[in-house]
N, C-alpha and C. Protein backbone atom coordinates (compact mmCIF):
# COMPACT_ATOMS: atom_id res chain seq x y z
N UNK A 1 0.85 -1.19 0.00
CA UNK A 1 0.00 0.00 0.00
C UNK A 1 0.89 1.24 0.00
N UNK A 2 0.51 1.94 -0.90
CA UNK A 2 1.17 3.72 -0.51
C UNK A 2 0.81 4.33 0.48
N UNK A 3 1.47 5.45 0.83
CA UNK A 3 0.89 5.98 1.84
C UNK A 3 -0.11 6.33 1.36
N UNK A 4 -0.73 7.17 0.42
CA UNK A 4 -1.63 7.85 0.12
C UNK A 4 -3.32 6.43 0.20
N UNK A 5 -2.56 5.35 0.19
CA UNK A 5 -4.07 4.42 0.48
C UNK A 5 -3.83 4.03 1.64
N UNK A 6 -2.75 3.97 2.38
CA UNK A 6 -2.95 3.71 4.05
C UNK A 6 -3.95 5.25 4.50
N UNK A 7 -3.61 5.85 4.12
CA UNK A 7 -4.36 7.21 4.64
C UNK A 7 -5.82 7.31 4.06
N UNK A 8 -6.03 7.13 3.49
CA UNK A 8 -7.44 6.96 2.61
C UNK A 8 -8.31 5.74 3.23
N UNK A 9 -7.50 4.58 3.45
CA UNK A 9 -8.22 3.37 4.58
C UNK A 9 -8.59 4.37 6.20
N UNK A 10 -7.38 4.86 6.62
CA UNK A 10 -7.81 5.46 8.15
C UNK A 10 -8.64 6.52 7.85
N UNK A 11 -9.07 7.10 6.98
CA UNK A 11 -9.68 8.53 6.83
C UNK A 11 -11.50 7.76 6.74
N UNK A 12 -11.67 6.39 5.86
CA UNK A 12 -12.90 5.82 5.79
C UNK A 12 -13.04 5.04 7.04
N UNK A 13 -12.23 4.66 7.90
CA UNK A 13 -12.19 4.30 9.10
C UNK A 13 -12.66 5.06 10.11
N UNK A 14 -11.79 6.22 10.42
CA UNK A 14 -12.35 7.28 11.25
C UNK A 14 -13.55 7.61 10.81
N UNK A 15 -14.20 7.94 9.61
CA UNK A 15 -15.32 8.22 9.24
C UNK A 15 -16.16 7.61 10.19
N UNK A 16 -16.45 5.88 9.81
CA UNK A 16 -16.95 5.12 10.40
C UNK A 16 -17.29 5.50 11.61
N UNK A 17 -16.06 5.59 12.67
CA UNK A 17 -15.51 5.91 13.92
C UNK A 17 -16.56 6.52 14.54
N UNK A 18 -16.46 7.60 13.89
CA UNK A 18 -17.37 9.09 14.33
C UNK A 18 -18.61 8.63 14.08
N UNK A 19 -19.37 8.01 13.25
CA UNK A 19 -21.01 7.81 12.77
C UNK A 19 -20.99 7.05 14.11
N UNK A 20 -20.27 6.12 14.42
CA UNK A 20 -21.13 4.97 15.51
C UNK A 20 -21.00 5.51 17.26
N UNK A 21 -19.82 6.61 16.97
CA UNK A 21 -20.06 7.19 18.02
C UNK A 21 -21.22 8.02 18.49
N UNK A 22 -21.53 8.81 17.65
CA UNK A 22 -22.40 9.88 17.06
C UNK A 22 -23.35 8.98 17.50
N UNK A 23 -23.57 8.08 17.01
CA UNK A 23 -25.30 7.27 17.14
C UNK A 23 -24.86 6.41 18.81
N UNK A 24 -23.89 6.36 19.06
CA UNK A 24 -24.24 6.34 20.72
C UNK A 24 -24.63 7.44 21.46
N UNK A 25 -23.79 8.46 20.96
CA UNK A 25 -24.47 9.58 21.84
C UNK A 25 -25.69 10.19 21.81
N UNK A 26 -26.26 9.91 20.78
CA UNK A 26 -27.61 10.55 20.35
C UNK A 26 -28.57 9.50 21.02
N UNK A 27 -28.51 8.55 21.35
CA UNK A 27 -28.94 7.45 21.75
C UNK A 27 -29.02 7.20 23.47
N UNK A 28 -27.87 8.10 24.00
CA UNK A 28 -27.95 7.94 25.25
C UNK A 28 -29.12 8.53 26.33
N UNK A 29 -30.24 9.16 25.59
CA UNK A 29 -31.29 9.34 26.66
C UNK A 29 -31.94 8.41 26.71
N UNK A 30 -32.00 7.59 25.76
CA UNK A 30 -32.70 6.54 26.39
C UNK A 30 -32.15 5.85 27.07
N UNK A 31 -30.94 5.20 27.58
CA UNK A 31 -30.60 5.02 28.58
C UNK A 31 -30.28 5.50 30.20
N UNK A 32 -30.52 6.98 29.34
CA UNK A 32 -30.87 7.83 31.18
C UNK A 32 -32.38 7.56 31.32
N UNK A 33 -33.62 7.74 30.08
CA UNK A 33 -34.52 7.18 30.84
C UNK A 33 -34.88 5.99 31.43
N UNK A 34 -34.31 5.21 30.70
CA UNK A 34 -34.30 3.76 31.44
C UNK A 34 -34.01 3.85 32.80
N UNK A 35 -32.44 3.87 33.04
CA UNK A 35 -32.05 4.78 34.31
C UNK A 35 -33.08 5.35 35.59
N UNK A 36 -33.49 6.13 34.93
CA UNK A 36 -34.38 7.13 35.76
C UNK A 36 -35.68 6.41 35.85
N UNK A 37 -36.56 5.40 35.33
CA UNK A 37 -37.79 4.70 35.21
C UNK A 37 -37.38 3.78 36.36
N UNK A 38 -36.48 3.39 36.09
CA UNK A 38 -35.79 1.83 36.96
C UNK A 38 -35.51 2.48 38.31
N UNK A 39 -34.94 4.08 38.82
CA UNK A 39 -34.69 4.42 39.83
C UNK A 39 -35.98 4.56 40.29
N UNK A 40 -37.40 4.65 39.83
CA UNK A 40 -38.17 4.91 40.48
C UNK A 40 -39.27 4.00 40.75
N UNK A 41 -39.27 2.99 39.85
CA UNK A 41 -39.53 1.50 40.18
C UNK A 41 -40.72 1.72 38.94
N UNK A 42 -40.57 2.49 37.92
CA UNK A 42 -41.53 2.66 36.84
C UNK A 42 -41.00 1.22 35.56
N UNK A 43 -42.21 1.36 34.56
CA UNK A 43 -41.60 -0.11 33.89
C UNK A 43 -41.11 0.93 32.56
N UNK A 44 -39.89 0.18 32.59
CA UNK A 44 -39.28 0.69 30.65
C UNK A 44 -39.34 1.13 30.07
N UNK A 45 -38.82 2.17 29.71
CA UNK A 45 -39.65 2.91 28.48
C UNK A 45 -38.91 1.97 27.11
N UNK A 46 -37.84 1.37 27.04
CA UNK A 46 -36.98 0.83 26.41
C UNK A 46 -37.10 -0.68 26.46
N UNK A 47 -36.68 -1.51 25.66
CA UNK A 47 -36.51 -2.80 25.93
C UNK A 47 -34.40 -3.04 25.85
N UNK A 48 -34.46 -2.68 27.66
CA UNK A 48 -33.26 -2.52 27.73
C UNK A 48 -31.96 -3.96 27.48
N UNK A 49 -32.34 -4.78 27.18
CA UNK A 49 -31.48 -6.22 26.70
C UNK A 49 -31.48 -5.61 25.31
N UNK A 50 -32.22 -5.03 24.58
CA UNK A 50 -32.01 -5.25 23.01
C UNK A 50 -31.00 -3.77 22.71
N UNK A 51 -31.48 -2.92 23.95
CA UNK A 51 -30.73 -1.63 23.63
C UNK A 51 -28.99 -1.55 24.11
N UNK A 52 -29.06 -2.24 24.73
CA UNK A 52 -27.77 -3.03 25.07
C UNK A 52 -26.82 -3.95 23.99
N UNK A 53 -27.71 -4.51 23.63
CA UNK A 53 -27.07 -5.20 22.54
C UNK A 53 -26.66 -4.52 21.06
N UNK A 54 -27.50 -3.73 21.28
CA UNK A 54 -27.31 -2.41 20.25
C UNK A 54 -26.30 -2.46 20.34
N UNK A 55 -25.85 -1.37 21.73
CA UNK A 55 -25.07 -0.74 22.04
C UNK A 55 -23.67 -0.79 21.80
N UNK A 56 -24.04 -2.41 22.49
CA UNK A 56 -22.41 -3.31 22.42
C UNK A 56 -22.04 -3.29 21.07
N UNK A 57 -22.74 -3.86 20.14
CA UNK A 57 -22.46 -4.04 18.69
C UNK A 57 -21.71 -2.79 17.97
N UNK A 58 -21.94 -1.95 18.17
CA UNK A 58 -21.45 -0.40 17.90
C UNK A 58 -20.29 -0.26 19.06
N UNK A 59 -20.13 -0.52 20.07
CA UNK A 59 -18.74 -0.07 21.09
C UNK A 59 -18.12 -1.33 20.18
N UNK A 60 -18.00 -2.36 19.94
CA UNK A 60 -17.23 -3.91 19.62
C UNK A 60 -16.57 -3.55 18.05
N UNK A 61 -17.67 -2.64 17.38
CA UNK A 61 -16.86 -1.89 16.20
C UNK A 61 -16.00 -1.05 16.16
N UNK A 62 -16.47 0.06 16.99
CA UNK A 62 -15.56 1.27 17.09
C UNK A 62 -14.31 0.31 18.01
N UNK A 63 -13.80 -0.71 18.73
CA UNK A 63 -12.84 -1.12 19.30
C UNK A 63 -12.14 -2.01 18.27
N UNK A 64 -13.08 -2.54 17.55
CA UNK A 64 -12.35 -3.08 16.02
C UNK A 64 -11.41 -1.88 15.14
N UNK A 65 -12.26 -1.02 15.05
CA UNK A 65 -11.55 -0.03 13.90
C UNK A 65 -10.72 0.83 14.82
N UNK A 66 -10.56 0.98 16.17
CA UNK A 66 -9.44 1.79 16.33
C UNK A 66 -8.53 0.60 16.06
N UNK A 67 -8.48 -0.88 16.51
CA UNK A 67 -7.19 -1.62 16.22
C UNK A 67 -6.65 -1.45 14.87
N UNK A 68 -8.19 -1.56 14.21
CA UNK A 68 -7.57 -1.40 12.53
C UNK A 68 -6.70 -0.52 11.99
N UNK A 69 -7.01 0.64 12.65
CA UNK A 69 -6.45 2.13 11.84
C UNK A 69 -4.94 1.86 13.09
N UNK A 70 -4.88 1.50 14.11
CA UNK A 70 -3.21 1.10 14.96
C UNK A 70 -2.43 0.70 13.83
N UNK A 71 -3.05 -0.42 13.30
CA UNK A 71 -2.24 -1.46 12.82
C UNK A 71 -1.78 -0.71 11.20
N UNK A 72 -2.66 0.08 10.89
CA UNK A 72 -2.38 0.86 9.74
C UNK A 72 -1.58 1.64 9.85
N UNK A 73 -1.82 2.36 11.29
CA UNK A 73 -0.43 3.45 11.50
C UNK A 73 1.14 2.93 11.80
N UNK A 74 1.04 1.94 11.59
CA UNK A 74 2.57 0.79 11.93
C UNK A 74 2.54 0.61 10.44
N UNK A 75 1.83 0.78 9.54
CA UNK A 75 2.68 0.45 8.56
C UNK A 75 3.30 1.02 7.47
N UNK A 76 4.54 0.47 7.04
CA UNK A 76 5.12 1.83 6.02
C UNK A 76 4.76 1.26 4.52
N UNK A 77 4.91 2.49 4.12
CA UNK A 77 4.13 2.66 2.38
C UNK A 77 4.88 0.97 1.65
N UNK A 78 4.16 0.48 1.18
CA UNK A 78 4.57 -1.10 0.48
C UNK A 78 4.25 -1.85 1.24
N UNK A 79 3.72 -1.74 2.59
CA UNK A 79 3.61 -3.06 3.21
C UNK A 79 1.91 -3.44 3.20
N UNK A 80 1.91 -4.92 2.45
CA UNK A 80 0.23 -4.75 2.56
C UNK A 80 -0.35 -4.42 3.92
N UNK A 81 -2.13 -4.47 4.21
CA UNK A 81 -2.34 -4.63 5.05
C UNK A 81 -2.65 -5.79 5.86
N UNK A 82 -2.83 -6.12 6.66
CA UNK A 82 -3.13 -7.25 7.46
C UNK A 82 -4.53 -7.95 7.17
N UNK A 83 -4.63 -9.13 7.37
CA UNK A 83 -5.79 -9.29 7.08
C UNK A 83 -6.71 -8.59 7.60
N UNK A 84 -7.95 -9.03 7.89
CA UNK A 84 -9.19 -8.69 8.65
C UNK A 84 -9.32 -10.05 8.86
């Protein structure tokens, strides 16, 4: 790879990065209402196992693609990349 496509992989990477963050954070009132329903012994507004699982699925990526874009920043121009 050149540099110019190691950089072009981390640039669609980070992209990524940011969307799934973005959609956690936009996402997090419903887990304060959950939160706040559950502190008061109210039922769910959420079906909190599935919003969880969401959740995880999106943190388990963004912990994938920072390794990805590591492993990209270790490498110098000609060296393929690693698998996936």
């Amino acid at each position: 790879m050149t540099r110019e496509e190691i950089q072009e992989q981390i640039n669609l990477l980070s992209t990524e990065n940011m969307e799934l963050e973005s959609q956690l954070n936009s996402g997090d009132y419903k887990i304060i209402k959950c939160a706040e329903a559950q502190a008061v012994g109210e039922t769910l507004p959420y079906d909190a196992e599935k919003l969880h699982a969401e959740r995880q699925q999106k943190r388990d990526r963004i912990n994938a693609i920072e390794a990805e874009i590591a492993e990209l920043e270790r490498l110098e121009p000609g060296e393929d990349a690693p698998a996936e």
